[in-house]
PDB file of N, CA and C in Angstrom:
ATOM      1  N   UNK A   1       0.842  -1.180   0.000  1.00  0.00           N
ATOM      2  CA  UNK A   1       0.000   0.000   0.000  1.00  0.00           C
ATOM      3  C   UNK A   1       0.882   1.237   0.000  1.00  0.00           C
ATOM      4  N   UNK A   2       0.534   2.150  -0.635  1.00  0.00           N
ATOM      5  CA  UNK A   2       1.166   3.555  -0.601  1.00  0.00           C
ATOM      6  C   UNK A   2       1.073   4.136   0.347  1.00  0.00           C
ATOM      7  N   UNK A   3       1.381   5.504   0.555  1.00  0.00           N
ATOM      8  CA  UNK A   3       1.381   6.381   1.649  1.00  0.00           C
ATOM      9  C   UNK A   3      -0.449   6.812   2.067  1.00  0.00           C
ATOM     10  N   UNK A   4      -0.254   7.188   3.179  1.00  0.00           N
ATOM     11  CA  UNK A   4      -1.563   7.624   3.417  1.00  0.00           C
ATOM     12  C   UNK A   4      -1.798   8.882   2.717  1.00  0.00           C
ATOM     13  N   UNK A   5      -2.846   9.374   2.300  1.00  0.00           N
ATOM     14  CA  UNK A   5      -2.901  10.645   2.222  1.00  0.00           C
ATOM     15  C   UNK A   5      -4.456  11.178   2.783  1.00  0.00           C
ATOM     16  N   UNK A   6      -4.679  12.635   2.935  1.00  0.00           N
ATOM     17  CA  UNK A   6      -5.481  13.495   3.655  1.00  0.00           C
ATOM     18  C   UNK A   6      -6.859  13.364   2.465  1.00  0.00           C
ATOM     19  N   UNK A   7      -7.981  13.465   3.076  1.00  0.00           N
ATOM     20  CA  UNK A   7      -8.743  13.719   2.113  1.00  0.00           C
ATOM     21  C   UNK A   7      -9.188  15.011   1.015  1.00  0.00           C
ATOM     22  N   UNK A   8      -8.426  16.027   2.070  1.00  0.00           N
ATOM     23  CA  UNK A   8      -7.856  17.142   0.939  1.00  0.00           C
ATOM     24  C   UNK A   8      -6.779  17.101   0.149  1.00  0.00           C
ATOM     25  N   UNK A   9      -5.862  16.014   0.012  1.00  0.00           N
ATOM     26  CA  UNK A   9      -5.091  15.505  -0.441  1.00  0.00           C
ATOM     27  C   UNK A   9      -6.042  14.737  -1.985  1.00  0.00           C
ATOM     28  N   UNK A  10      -6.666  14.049  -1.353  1.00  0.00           N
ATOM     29  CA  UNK A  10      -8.141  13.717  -2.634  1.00  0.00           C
ATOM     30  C   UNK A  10      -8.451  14.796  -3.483  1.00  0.00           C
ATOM     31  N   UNK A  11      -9.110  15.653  -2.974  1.00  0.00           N
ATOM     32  CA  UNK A  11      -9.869  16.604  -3.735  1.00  0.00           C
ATOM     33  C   UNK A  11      -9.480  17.309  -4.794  1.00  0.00           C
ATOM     34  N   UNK A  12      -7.961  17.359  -4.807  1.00  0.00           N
ATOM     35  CA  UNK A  12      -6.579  18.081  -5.331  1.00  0.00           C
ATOM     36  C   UNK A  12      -6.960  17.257  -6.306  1.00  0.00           C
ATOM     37  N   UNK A  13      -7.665  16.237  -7.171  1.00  0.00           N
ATOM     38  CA  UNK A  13      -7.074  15.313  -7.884  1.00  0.00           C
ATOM     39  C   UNK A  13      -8.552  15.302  -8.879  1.00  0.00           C
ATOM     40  N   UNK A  14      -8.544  15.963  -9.659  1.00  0.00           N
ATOM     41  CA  UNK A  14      -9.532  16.443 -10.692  1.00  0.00           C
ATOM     42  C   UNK A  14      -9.740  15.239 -11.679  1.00  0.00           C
ATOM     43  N   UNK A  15     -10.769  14.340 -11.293  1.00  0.00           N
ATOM     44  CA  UNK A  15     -10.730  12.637 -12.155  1.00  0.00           C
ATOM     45  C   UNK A  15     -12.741  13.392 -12.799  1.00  0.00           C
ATOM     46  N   UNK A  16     -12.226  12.786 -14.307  1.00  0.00           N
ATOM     47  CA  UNK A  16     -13.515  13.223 -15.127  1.00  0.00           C
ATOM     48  C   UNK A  16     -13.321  12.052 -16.109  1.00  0.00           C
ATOM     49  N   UNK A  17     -14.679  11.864 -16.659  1.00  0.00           N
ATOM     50  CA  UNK A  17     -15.127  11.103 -17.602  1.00  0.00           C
ATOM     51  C   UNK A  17     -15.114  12.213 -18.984  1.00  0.00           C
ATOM     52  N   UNK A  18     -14.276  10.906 -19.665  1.00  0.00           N
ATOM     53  CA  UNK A  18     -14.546  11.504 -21.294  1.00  0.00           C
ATOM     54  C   UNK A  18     -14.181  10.048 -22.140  1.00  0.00           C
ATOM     55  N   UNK A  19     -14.483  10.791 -23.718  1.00  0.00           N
ATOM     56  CA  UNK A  19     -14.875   9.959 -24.867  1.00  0.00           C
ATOM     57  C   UNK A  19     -14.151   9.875 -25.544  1.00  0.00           C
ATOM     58  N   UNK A  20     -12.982   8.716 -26.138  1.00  0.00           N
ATOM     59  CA  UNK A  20     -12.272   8.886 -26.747  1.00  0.00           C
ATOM     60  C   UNK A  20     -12.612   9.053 -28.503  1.00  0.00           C
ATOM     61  N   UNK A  21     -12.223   9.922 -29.070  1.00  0.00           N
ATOM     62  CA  UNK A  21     -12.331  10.285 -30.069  1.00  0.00           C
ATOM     63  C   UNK A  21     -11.603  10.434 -31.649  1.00  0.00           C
ATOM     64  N   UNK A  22     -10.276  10.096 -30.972  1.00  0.00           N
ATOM     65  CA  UNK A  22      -9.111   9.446 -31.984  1.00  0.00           C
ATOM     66  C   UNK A  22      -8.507   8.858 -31.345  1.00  0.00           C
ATOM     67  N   UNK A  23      -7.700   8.160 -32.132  1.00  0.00           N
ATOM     68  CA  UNK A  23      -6.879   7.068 -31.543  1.00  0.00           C
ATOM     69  C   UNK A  23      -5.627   7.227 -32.892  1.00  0.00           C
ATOM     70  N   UNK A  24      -4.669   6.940 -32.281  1.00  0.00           N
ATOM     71  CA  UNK A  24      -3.308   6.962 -33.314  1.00  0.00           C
ATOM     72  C   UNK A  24      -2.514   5.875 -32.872  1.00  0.00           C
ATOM     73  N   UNK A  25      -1.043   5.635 -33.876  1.00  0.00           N
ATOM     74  CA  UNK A  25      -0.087   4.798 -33.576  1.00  0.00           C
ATOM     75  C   UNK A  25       1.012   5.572 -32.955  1.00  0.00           C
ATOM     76  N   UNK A  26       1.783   5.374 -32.045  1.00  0.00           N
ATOM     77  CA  UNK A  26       2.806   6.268 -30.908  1.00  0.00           C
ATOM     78  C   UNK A  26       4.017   5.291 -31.534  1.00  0.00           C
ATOM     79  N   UNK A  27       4.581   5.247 -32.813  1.00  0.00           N
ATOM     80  CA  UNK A  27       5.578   4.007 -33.114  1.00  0.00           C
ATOM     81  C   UNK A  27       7.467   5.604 -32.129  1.00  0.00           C
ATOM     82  N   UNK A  28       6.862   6.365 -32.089  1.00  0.00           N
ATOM     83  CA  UNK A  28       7.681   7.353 -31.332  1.00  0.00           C
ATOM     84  C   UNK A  28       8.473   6.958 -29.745  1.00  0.00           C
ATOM     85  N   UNK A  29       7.053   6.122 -29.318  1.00  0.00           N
ATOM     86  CA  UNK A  29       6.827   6.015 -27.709  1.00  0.00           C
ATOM     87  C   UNK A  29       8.059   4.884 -27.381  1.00  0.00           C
ATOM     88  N   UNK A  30       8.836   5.178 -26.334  1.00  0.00           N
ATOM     89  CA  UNK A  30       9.669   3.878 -25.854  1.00  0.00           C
ATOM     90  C   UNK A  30       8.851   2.573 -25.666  1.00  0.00           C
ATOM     91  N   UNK A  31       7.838   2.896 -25.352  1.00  0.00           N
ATOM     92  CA  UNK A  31       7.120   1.300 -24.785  1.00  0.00           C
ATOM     93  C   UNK A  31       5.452   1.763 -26.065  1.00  0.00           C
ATOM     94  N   UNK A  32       5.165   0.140 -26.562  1.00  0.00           N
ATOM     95  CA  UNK A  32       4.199   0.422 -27.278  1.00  0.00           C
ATOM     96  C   UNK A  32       2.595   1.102 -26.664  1.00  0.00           C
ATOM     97  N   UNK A  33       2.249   2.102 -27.103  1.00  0.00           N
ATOM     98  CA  UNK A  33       1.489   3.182 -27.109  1.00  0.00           C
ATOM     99  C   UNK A  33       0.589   3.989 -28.277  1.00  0.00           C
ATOM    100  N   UNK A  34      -0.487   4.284 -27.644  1.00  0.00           N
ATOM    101  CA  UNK A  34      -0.746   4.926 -28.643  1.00  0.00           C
ATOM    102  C   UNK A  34      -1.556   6.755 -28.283  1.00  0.00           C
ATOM    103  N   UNK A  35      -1.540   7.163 -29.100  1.00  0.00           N
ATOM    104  CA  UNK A  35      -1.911   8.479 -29.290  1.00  0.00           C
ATOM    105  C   UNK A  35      -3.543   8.708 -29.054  1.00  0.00           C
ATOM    106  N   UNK A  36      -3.879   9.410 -27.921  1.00  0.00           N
ATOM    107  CA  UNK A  36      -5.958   9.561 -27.841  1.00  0.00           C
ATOM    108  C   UNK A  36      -6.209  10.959 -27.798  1.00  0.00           C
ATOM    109  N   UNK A  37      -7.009  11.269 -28.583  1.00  0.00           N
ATOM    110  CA  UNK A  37      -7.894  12.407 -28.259  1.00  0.00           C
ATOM    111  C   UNK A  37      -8.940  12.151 -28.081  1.00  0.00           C
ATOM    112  N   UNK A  38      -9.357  12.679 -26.725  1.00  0.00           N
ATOM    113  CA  UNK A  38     -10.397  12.431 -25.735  1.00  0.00           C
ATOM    114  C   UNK A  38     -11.222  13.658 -25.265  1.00  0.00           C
ATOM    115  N   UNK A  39     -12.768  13.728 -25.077  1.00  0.00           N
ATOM    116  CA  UNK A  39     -13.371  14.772 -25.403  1.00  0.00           C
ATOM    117  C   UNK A  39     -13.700  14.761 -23.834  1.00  0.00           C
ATOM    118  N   UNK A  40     -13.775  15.565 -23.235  1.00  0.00           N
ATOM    119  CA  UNK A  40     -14.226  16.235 -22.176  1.00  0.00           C
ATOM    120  C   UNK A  40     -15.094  17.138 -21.878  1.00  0.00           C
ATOM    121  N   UNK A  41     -16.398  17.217 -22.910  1.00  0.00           N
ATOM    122  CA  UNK A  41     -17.662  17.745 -22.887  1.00  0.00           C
ATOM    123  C   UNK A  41     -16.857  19.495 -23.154  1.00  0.00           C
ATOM    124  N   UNK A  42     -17.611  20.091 -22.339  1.00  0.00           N
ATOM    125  CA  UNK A  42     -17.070  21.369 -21.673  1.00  0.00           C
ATOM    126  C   UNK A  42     -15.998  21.636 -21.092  1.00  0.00           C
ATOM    127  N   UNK A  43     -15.337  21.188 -20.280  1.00  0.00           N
ATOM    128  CA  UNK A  43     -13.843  20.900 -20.502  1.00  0.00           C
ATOM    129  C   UNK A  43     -12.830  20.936 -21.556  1.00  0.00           C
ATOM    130  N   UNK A  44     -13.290  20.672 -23.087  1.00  0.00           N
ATOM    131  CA  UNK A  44     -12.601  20.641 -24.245  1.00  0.00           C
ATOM    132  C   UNK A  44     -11.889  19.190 -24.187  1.00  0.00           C
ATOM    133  N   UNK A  45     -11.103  19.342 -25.330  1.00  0.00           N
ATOM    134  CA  UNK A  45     -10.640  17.965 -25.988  1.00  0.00           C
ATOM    135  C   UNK A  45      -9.020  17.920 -25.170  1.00  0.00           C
ATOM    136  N   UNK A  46      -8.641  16.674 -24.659  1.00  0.00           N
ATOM    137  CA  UNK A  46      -7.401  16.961 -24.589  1.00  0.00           C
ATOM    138  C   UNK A  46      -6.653  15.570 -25.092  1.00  0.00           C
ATOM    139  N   UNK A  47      -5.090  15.668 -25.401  1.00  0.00           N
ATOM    140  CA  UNK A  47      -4.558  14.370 -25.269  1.00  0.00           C
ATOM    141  C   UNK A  47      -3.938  14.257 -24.896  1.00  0.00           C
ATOM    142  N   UNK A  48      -3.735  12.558 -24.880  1.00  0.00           N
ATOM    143  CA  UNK A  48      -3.305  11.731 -24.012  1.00  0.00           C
ATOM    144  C   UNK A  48      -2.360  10.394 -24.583  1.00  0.00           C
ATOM    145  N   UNK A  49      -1.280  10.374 -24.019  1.00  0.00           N
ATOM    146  CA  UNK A  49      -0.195   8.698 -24.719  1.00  0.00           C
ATOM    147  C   UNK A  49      -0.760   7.454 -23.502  1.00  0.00           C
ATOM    148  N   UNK A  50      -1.326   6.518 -23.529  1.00  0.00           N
ATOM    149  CA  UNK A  50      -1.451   5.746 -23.284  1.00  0.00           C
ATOM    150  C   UNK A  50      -1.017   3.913 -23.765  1.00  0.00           C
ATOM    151  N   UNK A  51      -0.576   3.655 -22.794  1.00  0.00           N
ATOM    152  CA  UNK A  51       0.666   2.095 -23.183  1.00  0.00           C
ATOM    153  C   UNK A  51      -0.787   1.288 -22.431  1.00  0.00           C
ATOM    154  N   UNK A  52      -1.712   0.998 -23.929  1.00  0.00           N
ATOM    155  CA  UNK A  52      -2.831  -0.032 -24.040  1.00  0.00           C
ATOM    156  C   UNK A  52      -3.262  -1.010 -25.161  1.00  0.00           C
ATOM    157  N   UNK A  53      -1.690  -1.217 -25.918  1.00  0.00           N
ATOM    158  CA  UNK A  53      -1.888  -1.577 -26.991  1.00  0.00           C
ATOM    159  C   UNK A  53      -2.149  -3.058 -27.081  1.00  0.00           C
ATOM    160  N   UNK A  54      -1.099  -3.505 -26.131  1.00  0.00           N
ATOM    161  CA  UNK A  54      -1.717  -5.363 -25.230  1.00  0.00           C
ATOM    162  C   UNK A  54      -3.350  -5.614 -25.317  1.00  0.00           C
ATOM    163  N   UNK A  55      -3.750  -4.683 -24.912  1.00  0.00           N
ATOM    164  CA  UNK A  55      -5.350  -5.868 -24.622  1.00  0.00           C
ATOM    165  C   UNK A  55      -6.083  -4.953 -26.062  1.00  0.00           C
ATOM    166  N   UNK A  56      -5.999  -3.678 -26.246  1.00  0.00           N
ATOM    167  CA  UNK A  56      -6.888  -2.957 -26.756  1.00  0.00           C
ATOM    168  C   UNK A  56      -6.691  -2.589 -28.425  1.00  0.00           C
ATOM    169  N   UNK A  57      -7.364  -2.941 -29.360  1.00  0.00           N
ATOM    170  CA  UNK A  57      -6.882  -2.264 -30.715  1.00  0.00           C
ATOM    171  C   UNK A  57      -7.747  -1.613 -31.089  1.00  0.00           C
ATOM    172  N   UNK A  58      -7.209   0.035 -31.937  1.00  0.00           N
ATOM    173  CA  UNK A  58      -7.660   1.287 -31.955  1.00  0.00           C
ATOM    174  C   UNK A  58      -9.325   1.010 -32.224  1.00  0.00           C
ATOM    175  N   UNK A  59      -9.833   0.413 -33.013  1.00  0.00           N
ATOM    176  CA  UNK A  59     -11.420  -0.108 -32.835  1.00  0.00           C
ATOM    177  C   UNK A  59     -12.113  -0.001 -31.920  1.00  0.00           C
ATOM    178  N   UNK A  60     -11.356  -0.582 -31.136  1.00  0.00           N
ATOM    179  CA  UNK A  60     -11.879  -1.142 -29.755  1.00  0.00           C
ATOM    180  C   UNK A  60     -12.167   0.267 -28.960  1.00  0.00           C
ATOM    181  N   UNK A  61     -11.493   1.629 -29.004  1.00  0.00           N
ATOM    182  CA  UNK A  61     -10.929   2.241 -28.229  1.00  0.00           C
ATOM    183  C   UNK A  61     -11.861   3.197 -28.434  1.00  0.00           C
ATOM    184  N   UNK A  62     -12.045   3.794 -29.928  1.00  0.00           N
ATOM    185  CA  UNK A  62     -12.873   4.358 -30.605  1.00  0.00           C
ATOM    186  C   UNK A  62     -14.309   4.509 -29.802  1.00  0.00           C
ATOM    187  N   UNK A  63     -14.799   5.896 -29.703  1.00  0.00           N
ATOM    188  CA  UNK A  63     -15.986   6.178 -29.151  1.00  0.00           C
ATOM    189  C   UNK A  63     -16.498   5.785 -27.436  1.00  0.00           C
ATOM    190  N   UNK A  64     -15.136   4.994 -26.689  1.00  0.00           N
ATOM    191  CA  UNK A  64     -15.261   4.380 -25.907  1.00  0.00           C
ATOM    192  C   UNK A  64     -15.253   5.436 -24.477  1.00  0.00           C
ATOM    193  N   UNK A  65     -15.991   5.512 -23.288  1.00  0.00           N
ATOM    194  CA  UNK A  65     -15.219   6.136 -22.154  1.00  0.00           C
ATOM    195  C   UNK A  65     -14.911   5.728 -20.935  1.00  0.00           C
ATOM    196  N   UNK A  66     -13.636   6.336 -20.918  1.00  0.00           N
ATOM    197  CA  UNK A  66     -12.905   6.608 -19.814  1.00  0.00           C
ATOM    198  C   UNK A  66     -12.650   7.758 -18.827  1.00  0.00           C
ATOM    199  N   UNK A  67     -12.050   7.157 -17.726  1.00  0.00           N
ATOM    200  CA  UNK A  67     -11.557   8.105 -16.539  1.00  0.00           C
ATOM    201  C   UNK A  67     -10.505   8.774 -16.486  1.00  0.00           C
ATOM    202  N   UNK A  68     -10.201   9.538 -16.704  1.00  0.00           N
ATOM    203  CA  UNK A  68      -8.773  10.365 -16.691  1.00  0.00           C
ATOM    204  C   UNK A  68      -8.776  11.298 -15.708  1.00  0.00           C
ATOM    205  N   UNK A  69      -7.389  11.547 -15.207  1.00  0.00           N
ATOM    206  CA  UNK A  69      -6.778  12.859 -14.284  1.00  0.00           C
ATOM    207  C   UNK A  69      -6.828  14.009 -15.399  1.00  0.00           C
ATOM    208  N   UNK A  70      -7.274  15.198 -15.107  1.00  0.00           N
ATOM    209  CA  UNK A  70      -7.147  16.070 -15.882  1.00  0.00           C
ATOM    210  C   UNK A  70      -6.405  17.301 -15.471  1.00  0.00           C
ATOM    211  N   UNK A  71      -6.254  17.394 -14.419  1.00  0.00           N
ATOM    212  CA  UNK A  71      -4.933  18.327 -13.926  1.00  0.00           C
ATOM    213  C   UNK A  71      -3.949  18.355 -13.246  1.00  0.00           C
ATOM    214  N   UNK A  72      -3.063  17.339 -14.013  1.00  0.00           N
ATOM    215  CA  UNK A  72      -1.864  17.303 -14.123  1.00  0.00           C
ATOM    216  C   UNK A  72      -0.778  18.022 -14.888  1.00  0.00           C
ATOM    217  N   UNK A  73       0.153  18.392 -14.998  1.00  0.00           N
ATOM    218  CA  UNK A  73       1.011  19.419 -15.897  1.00  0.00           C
ATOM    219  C   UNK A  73       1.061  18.622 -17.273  1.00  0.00           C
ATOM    220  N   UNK A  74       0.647  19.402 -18.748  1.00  0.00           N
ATOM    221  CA  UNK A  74       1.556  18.310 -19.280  1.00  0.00           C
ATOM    222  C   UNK A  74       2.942  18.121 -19.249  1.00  0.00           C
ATOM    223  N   UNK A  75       3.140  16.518 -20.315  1.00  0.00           N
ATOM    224  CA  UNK A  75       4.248  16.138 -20.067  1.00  0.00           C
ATOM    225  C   UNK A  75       4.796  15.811 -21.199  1.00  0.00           C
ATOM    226  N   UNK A  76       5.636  15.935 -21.608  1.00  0.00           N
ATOM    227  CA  UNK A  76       6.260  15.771 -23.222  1.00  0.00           C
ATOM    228  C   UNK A  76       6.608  13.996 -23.441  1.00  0.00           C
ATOM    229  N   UNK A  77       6.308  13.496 -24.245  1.00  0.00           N
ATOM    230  CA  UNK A  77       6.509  12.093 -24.193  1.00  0.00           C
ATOM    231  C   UNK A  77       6.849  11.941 -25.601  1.00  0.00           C
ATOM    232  N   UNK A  78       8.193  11.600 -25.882  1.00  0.00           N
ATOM    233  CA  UNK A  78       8.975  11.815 -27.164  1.00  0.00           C
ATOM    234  C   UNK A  78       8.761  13.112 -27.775  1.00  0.00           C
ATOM    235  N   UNK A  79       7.912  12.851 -28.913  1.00  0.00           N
ATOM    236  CA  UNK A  79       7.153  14.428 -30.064  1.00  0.00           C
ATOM    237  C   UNK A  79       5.884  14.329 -29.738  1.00  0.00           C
ATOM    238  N   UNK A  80       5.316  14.255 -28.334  1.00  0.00           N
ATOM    239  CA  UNK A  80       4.098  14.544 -28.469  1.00  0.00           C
ATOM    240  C   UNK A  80       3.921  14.842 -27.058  1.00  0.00           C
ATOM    241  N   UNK A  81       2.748  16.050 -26.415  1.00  0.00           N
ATOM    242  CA  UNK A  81       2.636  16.423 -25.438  1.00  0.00           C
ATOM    243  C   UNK A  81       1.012  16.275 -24.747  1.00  0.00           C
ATOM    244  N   UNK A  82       1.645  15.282 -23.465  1.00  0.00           N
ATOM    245  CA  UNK A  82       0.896  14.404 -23.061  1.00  0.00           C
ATOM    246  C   UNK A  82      -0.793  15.840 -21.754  1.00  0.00           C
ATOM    247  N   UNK A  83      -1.695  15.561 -21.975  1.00  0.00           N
ATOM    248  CA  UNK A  83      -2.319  16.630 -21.057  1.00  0.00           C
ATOM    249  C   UNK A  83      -3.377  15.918 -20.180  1.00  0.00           C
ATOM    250  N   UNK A  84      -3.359  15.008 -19.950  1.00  0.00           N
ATOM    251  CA  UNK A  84      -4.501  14.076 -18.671  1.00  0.00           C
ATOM    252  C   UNK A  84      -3.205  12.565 -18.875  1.00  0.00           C
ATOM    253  N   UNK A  85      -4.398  11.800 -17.868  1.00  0.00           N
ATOM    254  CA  UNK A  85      -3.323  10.951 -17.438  1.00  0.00           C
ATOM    255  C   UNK A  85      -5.179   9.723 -17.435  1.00  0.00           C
ATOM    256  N   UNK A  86      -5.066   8.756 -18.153  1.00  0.00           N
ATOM    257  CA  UNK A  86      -5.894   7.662 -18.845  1.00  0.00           C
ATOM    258  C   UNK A  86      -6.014   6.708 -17.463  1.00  0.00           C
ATOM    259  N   UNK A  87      -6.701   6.320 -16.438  1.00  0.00           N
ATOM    260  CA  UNK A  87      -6.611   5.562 -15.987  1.00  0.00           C
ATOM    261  C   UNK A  87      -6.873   3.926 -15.792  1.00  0.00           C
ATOM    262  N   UNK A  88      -6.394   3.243 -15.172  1.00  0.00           N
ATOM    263  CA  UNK A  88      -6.561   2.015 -15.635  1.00  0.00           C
ATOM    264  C   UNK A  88      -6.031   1.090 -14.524  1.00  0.00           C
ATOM    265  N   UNK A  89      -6.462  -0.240 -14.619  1.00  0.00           N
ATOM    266  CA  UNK A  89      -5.710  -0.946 -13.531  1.00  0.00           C
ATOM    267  C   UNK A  89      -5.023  -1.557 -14.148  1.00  0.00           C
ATOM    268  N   UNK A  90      -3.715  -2.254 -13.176  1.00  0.00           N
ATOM    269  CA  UNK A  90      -2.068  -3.117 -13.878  1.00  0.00           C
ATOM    270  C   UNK A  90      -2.600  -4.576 -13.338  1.00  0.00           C
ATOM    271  N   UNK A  91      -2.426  -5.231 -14.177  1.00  0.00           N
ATOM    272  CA  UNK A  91      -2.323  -6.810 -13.894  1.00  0.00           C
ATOM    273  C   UNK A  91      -1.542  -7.761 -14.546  1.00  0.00           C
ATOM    274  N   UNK A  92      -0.825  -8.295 -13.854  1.00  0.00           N
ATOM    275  CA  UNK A  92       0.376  -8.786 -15.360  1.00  0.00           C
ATOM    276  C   UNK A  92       1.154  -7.521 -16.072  1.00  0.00           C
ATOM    277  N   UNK A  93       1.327  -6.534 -15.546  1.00  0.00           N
ATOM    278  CA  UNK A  93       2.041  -5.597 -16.797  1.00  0.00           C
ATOM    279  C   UNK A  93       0.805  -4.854 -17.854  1.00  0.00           C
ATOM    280  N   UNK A  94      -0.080  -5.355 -17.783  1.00  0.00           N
ATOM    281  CA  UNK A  94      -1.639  -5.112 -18.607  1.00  0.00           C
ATOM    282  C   UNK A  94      -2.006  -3.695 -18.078  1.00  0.00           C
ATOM    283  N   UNK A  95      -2.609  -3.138 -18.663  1.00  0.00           N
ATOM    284  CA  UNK A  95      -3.794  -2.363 -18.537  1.00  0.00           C
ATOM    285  C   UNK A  95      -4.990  -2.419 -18.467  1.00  0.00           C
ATOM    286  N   UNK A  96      -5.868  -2.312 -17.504  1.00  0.00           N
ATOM    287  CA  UNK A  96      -7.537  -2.695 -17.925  1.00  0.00           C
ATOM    288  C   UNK A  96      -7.889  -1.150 -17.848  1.00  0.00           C
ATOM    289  N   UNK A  97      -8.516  -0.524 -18.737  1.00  0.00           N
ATOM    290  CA  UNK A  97      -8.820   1.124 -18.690  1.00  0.00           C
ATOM    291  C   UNK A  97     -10.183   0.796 -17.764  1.00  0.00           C
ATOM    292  N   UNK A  98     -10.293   1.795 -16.877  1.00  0.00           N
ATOM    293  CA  UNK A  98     -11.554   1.861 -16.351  1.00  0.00           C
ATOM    294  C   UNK A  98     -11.891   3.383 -17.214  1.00  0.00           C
ATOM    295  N   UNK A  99     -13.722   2.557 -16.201  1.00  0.00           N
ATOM    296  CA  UNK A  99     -14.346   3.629 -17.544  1.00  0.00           C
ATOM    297  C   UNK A  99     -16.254   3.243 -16.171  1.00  0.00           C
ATOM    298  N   UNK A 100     -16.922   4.017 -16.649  1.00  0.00           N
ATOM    299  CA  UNK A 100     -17.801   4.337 -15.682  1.00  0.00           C
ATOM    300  C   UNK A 100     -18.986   2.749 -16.622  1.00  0.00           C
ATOM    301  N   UNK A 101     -19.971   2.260 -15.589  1.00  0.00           N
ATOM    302  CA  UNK A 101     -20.543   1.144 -16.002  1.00  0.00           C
ATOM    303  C   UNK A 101     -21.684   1.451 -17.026  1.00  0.00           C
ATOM    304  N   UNK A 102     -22.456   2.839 -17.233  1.00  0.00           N
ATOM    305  CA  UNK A 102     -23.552   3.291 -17.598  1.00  0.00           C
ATOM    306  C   UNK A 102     -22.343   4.621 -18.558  1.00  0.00           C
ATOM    307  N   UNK A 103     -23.325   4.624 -19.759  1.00  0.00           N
ATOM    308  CA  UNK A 103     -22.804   6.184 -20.324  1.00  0.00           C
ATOM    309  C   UNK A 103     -23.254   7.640 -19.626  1.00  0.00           C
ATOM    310  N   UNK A 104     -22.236   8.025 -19.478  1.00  0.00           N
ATOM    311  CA  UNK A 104     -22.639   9.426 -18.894  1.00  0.00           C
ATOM    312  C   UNK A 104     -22.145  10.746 -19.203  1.00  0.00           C
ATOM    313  N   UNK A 105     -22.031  11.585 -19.053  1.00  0.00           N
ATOM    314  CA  UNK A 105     -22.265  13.292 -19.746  1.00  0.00           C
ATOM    315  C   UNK A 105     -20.019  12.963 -19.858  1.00  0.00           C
ATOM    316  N   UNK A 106     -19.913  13.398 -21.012  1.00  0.00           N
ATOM    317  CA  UNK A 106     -18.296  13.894 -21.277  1.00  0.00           C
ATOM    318  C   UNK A 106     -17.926  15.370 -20.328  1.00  0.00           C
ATOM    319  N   UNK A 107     -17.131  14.766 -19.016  1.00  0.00           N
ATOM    320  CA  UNK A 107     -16.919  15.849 -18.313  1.00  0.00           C
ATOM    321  C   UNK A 107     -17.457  15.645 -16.756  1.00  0.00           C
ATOM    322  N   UNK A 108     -17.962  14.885 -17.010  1.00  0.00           N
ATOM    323  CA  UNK A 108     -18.680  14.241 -15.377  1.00  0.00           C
ATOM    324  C   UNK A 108     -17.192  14.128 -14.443  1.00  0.00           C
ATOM    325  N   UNK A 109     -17.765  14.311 -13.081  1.00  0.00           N
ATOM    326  CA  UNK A 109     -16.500  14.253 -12.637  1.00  0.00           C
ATOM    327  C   UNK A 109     -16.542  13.100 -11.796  1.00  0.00           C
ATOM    328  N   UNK A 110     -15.553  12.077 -11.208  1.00  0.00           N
ATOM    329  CA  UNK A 110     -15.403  10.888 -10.335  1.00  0.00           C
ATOM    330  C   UNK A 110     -14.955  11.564  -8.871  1.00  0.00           C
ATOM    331  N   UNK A 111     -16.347  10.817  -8.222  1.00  0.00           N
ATOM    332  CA  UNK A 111     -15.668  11.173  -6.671  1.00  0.00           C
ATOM    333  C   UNK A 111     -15.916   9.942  -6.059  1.00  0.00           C
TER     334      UNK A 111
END
């Protein structure tokens, strides 16, 4: 288990639902990846490099939603600059993207 943290320590941590809306090949990325633009209702569009190429192909990914951190700094990841952070659980080295069970508004926020 990680460190404890405060529940204002939580709040700091801006988690929203959005729709992915492109999907690309990251042949750039050290580890295989690919390129998302992901819509965030009102929020606007942002992207994102995500290493989900193991379970998921761009089809699959297409129109799909997920949970992302959205204020985080970006981060430059090779030639491309990364602006939320895709969440997901690790199993085996895997990714499973979480994503909310019912469709709901692009921009919803997770508490």
């Amino acid at each position: 288990m990680s460190n404890t943290i405060t529940f204002e320590d939580f709040t700091k941590v801006d988690l929203r639902v959005g729709t992915i809306i492109e999907v690309k090949d990251f042949p750039e990325a050290r580890k295989p990846a690919y390129q998302l633009t992901i819509d965030f209702g009102d929020l606007g569009i942002k992207k994102s490099s995500a290493q989900i190429t193991e379970l998921y192909g761009k089809e699959d990914l297409l129109k799909r939603q997920i949970v992302a951190i959205i204020n985080f700094p970006r981060k430059q990841i090779a030639n491309f600059m990364s602006e939320c952070l895709v969440l997901g659980a690790v199993e085996d080295s895997k990714v499973i993207l979480l994503n909310p069970e019912l469709k709901v508004k692009n921009g919803s926020s997770v508490n």
